[in-house]
Protein backbone atom coordinates (compact mmCIF):
# COMPACT_ATOMS: atom_id res chain seq x y z
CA UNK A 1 7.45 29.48 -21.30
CA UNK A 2 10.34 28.04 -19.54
CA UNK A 3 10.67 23.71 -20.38
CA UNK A 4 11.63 21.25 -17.81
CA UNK A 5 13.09 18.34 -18.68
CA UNK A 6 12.75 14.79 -17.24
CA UNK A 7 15.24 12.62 -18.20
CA UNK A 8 15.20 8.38 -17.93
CA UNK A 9 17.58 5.89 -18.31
CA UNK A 10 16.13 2.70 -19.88
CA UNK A 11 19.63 0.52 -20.15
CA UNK A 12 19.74 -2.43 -18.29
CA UNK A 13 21.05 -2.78 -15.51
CA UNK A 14 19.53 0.91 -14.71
CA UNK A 15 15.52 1.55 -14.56
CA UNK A 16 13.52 4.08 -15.63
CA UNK A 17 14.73 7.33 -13.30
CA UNK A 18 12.51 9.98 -11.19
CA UNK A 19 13.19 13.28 -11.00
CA UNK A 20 12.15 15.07 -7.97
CA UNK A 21 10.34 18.12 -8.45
CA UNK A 22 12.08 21.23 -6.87
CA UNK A 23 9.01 24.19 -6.69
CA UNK A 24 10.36 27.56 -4.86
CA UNK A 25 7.48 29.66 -7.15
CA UNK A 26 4.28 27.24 -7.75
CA UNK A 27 3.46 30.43 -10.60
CA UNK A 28 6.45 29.21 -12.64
CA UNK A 29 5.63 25.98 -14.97
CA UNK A 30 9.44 25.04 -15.20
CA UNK A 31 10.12 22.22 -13.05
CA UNK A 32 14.08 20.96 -12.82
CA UNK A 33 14.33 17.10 -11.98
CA UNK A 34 17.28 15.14 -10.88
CA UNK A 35 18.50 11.92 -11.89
CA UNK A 36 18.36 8.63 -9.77
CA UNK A 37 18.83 5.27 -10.65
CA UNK A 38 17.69 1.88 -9.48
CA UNK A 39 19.66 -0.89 -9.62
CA UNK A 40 18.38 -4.91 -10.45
CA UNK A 41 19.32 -8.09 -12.19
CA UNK A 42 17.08 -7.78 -15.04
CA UNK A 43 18.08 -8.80 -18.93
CA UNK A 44 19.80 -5.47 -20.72
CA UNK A 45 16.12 -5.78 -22.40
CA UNK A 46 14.29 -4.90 -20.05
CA UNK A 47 13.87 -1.57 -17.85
CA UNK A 48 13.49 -2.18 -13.73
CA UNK A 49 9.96 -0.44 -13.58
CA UNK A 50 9.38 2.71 -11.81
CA UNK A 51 8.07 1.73 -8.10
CA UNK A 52 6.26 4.17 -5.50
CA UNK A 53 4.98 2.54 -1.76
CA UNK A 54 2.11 3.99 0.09
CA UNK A 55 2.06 2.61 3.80
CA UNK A 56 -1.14 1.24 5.36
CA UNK A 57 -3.96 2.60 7.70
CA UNK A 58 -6.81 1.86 9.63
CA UNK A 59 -9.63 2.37 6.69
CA UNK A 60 -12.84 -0.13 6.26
CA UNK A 61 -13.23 -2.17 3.08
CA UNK A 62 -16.51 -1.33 1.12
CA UNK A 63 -19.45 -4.13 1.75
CA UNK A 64 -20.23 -6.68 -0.54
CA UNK A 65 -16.33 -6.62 -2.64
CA UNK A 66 -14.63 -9.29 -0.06
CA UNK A 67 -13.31 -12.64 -0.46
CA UNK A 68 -11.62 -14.89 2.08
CA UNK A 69 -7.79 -15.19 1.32
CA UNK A 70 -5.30 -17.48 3.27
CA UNK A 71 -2.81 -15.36 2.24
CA UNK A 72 -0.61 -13.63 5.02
CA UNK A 73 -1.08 -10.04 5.02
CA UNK A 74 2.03 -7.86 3.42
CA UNK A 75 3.10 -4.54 5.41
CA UNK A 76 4.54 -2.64 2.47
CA UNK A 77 2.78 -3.31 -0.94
CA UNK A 78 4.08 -1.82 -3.89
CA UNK A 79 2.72 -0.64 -7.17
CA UNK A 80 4.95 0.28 -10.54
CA UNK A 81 3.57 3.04 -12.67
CA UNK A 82 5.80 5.71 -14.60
CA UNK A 83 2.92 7.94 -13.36
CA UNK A 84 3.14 7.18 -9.49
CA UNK A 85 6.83 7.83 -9.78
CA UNK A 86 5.97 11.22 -10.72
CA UNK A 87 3.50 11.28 -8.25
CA UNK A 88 6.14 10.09 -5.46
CA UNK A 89 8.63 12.62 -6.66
CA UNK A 90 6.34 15.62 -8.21
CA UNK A 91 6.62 18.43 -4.18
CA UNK A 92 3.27 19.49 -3.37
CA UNK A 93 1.18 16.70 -4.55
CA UNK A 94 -1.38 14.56 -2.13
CA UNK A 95 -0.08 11.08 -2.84
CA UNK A 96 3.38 11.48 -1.25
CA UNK A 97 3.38 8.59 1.41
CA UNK A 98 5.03 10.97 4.25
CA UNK A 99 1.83 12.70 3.89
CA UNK A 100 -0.81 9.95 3.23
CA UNK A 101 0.17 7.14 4.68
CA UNK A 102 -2.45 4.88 3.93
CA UNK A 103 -1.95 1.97 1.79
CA UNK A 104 -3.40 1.84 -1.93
CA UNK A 105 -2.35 -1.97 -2.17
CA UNK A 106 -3.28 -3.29 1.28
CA UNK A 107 -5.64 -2.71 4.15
CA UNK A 108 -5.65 -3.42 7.77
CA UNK A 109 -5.90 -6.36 9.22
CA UNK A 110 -7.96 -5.55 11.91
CA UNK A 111 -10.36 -3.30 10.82
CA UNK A 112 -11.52 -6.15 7.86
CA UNK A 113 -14.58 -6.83 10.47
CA UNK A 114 -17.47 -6.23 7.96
CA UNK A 115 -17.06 -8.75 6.07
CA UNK A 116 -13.81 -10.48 7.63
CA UNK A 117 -15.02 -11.78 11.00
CA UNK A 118 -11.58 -14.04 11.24
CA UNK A 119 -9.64 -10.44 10.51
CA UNK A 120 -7.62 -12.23 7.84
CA UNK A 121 -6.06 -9.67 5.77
CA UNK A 122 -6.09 -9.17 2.04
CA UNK A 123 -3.81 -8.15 -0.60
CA UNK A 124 -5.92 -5.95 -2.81
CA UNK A 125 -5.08 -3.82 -6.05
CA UNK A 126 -8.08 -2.11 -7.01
CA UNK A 127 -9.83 0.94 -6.55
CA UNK A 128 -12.89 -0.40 -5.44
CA UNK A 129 -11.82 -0.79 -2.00
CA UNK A 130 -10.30 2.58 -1.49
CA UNK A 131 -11.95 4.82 0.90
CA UNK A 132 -13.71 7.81 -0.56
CA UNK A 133 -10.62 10.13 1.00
CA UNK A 134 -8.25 8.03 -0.90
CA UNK A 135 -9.65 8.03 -4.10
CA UNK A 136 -10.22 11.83 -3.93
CA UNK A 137 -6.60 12.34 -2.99
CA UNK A 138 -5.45 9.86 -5.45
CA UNK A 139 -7.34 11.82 -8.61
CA UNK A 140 -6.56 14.90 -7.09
CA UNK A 141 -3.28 14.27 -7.31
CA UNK A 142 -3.26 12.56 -11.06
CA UNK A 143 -5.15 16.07 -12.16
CA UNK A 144 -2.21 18.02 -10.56
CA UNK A 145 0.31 15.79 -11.94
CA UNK A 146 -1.81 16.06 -15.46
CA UNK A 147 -1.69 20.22 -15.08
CA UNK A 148 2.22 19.88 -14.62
CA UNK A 149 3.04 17.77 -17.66
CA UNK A 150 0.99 20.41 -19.75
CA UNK A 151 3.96 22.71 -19.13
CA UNK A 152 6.63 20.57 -19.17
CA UNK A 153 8.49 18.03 -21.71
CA UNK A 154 9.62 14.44 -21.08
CA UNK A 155 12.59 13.65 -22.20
CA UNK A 156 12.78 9.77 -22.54
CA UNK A 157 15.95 7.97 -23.04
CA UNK A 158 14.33 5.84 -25.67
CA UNK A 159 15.83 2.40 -25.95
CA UNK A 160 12.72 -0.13 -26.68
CA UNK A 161 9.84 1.08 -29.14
CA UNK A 162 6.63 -0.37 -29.54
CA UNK A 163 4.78 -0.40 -32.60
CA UNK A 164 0.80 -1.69 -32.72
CA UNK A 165 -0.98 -1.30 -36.01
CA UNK A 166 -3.82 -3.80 -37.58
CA UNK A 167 -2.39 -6.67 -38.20
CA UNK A 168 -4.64 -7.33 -41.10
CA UNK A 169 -4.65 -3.88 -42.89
CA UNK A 170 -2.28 -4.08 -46.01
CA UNK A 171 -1.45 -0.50 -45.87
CA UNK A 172 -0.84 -0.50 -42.46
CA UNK A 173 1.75 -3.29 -42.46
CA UNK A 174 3.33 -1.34 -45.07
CA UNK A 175 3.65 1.77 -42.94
CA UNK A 176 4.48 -0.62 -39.93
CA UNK A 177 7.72 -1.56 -42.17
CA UNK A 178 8.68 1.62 -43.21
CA UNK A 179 8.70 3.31 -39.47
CA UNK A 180 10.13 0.32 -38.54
CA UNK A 181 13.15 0.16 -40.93
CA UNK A 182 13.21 4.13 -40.27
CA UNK A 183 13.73 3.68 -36.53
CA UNK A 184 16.00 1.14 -36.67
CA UNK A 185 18.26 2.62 -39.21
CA UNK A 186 17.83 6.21 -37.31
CA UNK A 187 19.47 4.68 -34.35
CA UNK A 188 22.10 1.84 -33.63
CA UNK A 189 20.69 1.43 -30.04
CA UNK A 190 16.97 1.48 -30.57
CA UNK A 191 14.87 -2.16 -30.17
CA UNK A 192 11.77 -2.05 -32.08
CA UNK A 193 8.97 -4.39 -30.87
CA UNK A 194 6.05 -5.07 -33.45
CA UNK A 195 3.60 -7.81 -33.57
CA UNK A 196 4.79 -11.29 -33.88
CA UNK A 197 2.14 -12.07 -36.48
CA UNK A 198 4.33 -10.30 -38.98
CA UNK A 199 7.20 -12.15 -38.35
CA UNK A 200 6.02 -14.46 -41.17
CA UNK A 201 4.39 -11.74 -43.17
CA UNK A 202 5.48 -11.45 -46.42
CA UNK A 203 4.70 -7.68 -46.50
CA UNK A 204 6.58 -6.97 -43.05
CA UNK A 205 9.26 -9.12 -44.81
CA UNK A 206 10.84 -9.20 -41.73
CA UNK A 207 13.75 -11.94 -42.37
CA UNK A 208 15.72 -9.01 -44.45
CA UNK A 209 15.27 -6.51 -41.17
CA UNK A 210 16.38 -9.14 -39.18
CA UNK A 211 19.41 -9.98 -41.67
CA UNK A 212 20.42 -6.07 -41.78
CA UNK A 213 19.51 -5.16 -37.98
CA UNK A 214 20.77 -8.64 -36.01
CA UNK A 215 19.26 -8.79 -32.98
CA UNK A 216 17.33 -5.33 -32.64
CA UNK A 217 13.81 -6.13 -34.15
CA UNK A 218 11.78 -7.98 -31.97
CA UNK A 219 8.64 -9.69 -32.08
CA UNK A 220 5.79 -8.45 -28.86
CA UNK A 221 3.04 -10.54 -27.34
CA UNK A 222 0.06 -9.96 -25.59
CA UNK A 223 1.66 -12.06 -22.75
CA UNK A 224 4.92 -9.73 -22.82
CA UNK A 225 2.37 -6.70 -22.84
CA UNK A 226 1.15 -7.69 -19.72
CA UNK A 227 4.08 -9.13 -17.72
CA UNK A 228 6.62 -6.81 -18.41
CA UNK A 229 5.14 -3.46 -19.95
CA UNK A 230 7.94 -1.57 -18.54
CA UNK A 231 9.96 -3.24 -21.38
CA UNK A 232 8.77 -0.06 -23.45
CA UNK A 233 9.87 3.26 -23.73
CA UNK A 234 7.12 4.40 -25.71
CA UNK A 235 4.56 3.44 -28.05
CA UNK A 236 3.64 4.50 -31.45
CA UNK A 237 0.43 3.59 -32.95
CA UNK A 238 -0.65 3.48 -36.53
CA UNK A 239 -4.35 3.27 -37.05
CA UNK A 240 -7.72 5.08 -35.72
CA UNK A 241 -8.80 5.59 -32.22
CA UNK A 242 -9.83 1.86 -32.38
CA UNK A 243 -5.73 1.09 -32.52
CA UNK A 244 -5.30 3.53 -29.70
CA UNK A 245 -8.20 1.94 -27.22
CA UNK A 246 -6.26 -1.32 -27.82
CA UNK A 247 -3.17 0.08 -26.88
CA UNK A 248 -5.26 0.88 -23.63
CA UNK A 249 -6.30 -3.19 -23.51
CA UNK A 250 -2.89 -4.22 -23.86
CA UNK A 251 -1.64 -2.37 -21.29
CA UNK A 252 -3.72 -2.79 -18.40
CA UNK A 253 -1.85 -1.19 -15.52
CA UNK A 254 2.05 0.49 -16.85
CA UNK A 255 1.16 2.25 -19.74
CA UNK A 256 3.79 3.64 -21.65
CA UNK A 257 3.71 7.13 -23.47
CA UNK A 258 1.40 6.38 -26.40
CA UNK A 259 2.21 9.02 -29.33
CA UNK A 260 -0.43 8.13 -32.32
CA UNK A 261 -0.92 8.74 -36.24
CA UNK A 262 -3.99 9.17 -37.29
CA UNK A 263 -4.27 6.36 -40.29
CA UNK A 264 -8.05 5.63 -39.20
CA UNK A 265 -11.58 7.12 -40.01
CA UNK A 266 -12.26 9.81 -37.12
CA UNK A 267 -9.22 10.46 -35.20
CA UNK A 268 -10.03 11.79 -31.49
CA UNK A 269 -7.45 9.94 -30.15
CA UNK A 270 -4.97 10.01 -32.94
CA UNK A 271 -2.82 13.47 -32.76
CA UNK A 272 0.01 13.47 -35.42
CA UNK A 273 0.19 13.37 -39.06
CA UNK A 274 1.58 10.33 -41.08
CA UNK A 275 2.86 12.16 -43.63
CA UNK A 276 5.49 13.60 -41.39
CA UNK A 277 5.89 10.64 -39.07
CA UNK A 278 10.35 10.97 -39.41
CA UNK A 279 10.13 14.97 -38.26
CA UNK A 280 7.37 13.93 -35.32
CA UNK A 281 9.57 10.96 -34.38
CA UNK A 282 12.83 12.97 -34.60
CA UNK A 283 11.32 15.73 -32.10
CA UNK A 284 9.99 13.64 -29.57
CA UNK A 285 12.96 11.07 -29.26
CA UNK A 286 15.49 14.58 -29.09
CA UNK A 287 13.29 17.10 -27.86
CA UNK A 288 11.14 15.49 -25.30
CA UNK A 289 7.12 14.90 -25.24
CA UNK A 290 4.51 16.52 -23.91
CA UNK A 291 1.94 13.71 -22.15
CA UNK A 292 -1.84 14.24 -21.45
CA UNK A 293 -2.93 12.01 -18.75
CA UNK A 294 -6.62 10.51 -20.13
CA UNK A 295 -8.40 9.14 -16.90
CA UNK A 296 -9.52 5.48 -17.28
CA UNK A 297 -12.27 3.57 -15.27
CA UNK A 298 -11.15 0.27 -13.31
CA UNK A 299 -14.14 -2.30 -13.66
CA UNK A 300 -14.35 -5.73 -11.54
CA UNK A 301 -17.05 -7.89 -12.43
CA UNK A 302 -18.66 -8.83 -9.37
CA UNK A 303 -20.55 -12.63 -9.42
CA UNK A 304 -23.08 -13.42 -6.80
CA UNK A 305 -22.04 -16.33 -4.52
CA UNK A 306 -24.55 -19.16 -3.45
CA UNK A 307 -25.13 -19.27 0.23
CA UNK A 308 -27.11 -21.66 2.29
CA UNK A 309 -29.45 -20.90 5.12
CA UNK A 310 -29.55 -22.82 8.29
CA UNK A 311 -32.64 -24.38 7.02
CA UNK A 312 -31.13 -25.21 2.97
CA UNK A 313 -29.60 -27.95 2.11
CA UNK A 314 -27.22 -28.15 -1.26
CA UNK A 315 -30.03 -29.53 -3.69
CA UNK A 316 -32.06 -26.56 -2.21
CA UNK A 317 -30.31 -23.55 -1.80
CA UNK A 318 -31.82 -20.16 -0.19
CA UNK A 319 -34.15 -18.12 -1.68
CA UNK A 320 -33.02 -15.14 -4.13
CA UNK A 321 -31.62 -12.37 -2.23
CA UNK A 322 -32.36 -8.78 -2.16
CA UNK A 323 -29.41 -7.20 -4.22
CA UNK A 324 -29.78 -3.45 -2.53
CA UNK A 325 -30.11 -5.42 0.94
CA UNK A 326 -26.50 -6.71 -0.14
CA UNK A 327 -25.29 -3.92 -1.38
CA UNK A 328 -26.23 -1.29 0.85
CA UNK A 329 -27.89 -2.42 3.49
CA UNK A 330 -27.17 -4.34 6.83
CA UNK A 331 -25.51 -7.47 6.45
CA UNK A 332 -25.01 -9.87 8.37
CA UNK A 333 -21.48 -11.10 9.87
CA UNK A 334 -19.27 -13.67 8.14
CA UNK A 335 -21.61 -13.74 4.69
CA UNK A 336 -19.09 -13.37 1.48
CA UNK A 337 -21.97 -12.33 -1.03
CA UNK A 338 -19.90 -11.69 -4.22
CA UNK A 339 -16.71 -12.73 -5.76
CA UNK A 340 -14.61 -10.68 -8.22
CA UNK A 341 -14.56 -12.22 -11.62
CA UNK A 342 -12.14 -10.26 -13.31
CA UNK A 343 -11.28 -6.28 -13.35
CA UNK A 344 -10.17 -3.95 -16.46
CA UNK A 345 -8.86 -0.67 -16.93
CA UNK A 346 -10.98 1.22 -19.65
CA UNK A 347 -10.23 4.43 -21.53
CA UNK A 348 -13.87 4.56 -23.27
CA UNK A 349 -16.62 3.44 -21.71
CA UNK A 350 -18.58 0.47 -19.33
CA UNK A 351 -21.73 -0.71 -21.49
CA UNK A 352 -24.48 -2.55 -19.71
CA UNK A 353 -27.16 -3.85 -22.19
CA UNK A 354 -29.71 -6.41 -22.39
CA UNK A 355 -27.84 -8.04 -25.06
CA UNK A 356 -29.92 -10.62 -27.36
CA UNK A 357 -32.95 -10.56 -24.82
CA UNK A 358 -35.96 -9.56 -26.29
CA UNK A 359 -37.04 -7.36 -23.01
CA UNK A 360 -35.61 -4.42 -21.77
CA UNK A 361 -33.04 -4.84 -18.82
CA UNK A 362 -33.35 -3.84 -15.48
CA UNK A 363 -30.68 -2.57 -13.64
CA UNK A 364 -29.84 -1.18 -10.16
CA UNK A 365 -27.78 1.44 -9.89
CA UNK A 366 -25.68 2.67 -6.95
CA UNK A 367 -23.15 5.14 -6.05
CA UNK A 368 -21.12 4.54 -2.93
CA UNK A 369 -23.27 3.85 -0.37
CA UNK A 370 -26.59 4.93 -2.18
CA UNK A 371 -29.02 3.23 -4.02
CA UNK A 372 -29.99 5.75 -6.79
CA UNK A 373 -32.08 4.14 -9.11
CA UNK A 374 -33.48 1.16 -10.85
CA UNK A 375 -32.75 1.51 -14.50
CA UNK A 376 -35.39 0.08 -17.07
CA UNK A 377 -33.94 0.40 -20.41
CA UNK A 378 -31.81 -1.20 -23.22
CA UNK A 379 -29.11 -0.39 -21.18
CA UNK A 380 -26.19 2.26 -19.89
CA UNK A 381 -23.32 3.57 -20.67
CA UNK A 382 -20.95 4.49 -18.15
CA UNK A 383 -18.47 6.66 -19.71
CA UNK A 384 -14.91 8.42 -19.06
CA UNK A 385 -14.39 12.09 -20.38
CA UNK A 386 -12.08 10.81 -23.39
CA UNK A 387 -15.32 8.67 -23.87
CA UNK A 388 -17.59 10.97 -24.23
CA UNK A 389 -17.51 11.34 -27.92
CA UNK A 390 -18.14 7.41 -28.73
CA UNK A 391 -21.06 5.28 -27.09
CA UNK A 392 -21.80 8.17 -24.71
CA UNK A 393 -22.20 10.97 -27.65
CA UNK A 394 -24.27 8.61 -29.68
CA UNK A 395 -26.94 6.93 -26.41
CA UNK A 396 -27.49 10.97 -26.31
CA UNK A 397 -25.35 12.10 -23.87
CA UNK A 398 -23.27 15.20 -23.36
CA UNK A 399 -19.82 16.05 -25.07
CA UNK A 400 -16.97 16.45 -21.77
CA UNK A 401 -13.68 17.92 -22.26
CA UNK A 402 -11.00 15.10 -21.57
CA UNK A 403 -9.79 17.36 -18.29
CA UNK A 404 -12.79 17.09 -16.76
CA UNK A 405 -12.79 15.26 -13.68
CA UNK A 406 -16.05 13.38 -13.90
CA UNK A 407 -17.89 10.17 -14.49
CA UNK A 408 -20.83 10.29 -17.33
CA UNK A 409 -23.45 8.14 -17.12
CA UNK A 410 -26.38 7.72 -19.89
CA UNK A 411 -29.12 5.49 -20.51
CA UNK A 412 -29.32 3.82 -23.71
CA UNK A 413 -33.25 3.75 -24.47
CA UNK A 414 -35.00 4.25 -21.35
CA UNK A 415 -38.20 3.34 -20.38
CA UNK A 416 -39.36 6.73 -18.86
CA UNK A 417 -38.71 10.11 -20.34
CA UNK A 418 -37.18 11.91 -17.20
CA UNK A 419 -34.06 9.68 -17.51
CA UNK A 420 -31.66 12.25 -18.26
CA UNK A 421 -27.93 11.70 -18.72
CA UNK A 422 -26.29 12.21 -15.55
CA UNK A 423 -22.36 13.91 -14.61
CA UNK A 424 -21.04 12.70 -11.69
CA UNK A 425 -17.60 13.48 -10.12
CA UNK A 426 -14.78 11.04 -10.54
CA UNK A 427 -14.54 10.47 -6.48
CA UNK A 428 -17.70 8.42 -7.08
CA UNK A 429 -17.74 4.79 -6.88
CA UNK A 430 -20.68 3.29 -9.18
CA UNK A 431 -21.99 -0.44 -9.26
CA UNK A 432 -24.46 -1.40 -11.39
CA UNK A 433 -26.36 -4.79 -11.00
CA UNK A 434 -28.69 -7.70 -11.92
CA UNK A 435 -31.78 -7.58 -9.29
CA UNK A 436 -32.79 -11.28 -8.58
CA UNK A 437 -35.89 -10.76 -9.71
CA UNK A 438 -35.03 -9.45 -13.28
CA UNK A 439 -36.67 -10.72 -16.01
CA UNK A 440 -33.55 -11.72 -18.18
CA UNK A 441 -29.88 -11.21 -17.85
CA UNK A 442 -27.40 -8.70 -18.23
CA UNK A 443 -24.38 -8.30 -20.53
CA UNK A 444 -21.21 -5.92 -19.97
CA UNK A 445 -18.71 -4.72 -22.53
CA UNK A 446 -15.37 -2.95 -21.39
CA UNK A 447 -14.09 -0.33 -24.41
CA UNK A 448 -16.35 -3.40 -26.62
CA UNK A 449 -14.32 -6.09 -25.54
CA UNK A 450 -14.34 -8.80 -23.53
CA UNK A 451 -18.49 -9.15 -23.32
CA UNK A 452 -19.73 -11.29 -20.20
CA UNK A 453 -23.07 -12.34 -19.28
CA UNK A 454 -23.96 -11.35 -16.03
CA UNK A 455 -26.55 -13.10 -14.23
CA UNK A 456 -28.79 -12.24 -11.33
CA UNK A 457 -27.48 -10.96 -8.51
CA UNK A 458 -24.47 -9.95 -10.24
CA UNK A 459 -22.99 -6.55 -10.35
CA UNK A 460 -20.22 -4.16 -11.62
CA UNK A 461 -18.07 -2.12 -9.77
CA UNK A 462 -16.66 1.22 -11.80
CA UNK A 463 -13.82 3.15 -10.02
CA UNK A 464 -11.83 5.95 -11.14
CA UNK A 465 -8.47 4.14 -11.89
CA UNK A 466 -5.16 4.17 -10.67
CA UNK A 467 -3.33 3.26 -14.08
CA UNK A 468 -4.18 6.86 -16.42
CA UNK A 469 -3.42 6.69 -19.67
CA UNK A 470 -0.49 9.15 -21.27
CA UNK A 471 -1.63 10.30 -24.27
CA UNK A 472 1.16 11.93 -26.67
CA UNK A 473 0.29 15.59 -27.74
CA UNK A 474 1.62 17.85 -30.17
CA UNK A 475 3.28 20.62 -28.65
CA UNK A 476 2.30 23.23 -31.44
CA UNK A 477 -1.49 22.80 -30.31
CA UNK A 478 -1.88 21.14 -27.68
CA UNK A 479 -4.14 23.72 -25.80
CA UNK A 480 -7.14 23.68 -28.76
CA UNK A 481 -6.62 20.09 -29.43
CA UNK A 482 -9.99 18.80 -28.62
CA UNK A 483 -12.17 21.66 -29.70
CA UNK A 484 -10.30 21.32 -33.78
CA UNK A 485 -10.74 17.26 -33.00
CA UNK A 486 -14.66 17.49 -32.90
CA UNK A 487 -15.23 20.53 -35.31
CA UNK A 488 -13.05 18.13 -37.68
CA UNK A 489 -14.37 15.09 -36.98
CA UNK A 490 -18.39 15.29 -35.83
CA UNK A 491 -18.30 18.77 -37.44
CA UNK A 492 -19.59 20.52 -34.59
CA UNK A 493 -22.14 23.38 -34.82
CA UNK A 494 -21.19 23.24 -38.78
CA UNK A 495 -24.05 25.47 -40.98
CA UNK A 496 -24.15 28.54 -43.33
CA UNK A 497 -23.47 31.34 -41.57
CA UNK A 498 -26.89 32.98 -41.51
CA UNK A 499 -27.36 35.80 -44.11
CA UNK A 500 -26.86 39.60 -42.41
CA UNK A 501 -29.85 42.23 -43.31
CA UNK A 502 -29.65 44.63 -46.35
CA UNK A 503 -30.70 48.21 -44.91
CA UNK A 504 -32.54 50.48 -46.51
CA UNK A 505 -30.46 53.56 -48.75
């Protein structure tokens, strides 16, 4: 197999670079990439992110996701990804904006008449309110780009490393300091980022790296994680897959290329070997990377607004609404019926359980425009293919490779017996919600974080996202990966061989 290489500049003043792809045989995997650089004023700390513009078009919002904004609307709205770059520059792929012009940030002003009547535009970023075409094209084209990197290496010009590990696991501060104190005595240019609760811990001992290394061992934030993730080059992980889905959290929208040892208890997600963590490091940084993209689910929380009849008054408010009427059905003119309450980008799964209620929950479930059932059960899980072998795998449902293009959804103790899990494609836009007239509440866990109650009337929205996640692989195996991670790890269809017959002599 012929290797491509794609080459970026991290030194300030320069950004990251994009190659262009050039393709005269789509048979051959090579791909050659040139070199360009963008200039800006940022600190020699920090890369100028990787930027690709789609322009707008006429499209209609979906119902029911629309909030008045006073906000002018933007013409050109921009989104920073190392994988839209490729996407921009990658010949042949959907997403190229002289082919698709319509806008993945904004959409037009006047065609916002659903639920708009003013036609005051809105700056949106989320894949909720694409329009089925563009969220097809916009997969279709991360599953292309994801086919291409399979064949290809990325060569990074590695300047600032990222290290996450548990903060509070002994042995994995230790191993935090000796990567650490390898990296930075491997290379007079590298900046190695770890957590700053170990700048005062006396295992990190980081006053004598600082003393020997002035000025390149520096101390990350969950605020710097999500302000300025381009800072990174890449990030290494030391832990289980529980490390590596937090890696996911931190990074919400620019991931950068996540290459993990497996220190944990399962190891799915975690690809390399401590043991020889110098040799892995030393390859990737000269050699180059190969990336998996993992797709990851964008979920908004979606809280159901008050609204007052002609007849209410404030002390007396309307009567409970009908949640499919809001959802689906016709609505009427100038009525804002839900509010987004906050949106995250998930690697594992969407859980939607009754929480400490003593009932079962009821839920109604919806994909795009369709209502397709109302859910009576302890709950569902909503998972991506990387998923599949956590919440999903143990509610009952099915194992999915982690190139599948699909959406699994599973019901955690149903009510009936004909609930089966369900595989939907990744196009699909699901909401699932609180009907007014539920008994009890909802609650909603994104990759087991951040649980919310929701109440009735309330819904969430679950989108394939924008934002994948590059997952380092080992070039040695990378095509049997998954099927030696779950005969390893679940020990899948593990037994004595049965015993053969003894013929007669």
């Amino acid at each position: 197999m012929t290797t491509g290489y794609f080459d970026m500049d991290t030194d300030a003043p320069e950004s990251r670079t994009a190659g262009g792809a050039d393709q005269p045989n789509r048979s051959e995997p090579a791909i050659d990439h040139d070199r360009h650089s963008l200039h800006s004023n940022n600190s020699n700390e920090e890369q100028q992110p990787l930027e690709v513009v789609f322009e707008e078009s006429d499209v209609r919002r979906r119902k029911s996701s629309l909030v008045p904004s006073n906000r002018p609307a933007n013409p050109r709205q921009k989104t920073q990804c190392f994988v839209h770059s490729l996407l921009e520059k990658h010949d042949g792929l959907p997403l190229r904006p002289s082919e698709h012009p319509a806008s993945y940030e904004g959409l037009k002003q006047e065609r916002l008449i659903d639920k708009d009547p003013q036609g005051q535009a809105m700056e949106s970023q989320h894949s909720r309110l694409l329009t089925k075409k563009q969220i097809s094209d916009m997969a279709f084209g991360i599953r292309e780009l994801s086919k291409k990197l399979a064949q290809i290496r990325l060569k990074l010009q590695v300047r600032n490393i990222f290290i996450l590990a548990k903060a509070h696991d002994e042995t994995l501060i230790s191993h935090t300091r000796e990567v650490t104190s390898w990296l930075l005595g491997h290379d007079d240019s590298y900046r190695v980022y770890v957590e700053t609760t170990l700048e005062k811990n006396h295992i990190f001992d980081a006053p004598s790296l600082l003393a020997t290394y002035k000025g390149r061992l520096k101390f990350w934030t969950n605020e710097l994680c999500a302000e300025k993730p381009q800072t990174f080059d890449i990030a290494i992980a030391l832990g289980g897959d529980g490390t590596v889905l937090y890696a996911s959290w931190l990074f919400q929208r620019i991931v950068p290329p996540v290459l993990a040892f497996s220190l944990g208890s399962l190891g799915f997600l975690t690809k390399f070997d401590y043991t020889h963590h110098a040799d892995t490091l030393t390859r990737a940084i000269s050699s180059g990377i190969t990336v998996s993209l993992r797709l990851r689910f964008e979920a908004t929380i979606m809280r159901s607004q008050k609204r007052l009849s002609s007849a209410s008054t404030p002390e007396s408010p309307r009567p409970a609404g009908d949640l499919v009427e809001e959802l689906i059905g016709e609505e009427s003119e100038g009525n804002h019926t839900h509010r987004p309450d906050g949106t995250h980008n998930i690697l594992n799964e969407v859980v939607i359980d009754r929480g400490p209620n003593a009932t079962m929950a009821t839920i109604e479930l919806f994909g795009d425009d369709e209502h397709f059932t109302t859910v009576q059960a302890d709950g569902i899980c909503i998972s991506t293919p990387t998923g599949s072998t956590a919440y999903n795998l143990a509610a009952g449902g099915s194992l999915c490779h982690p190139e599948n293009p699909v959406i699994l959804l599973t019901a955690i103790c149903a009510h009936t017996l004909s609930f089966r899990p369900l595989i939907l494609p990744d196009t699909i836009v699901l909401r699932a919600g609180v009907p007014y007239d539920a008994r009890t509440s909802c609650w909603a866990s994104f990759d087991g974080k951040e649980r919310v109650e929701l109440q009735r009337g309330d819904y969430v929205t679950i989108s394939a996202s924008r934002f994948p996640f590059p997952s380092v692989l080992p070039v040695e195996r990378r095509g049997r990966d998954w099927v030696d991670s779950i005969s390893r790890t679940l020990q899948w269809n593990s037994r004595e061989r049965q015993k053969a017959f003894k013929e007669w002599s």
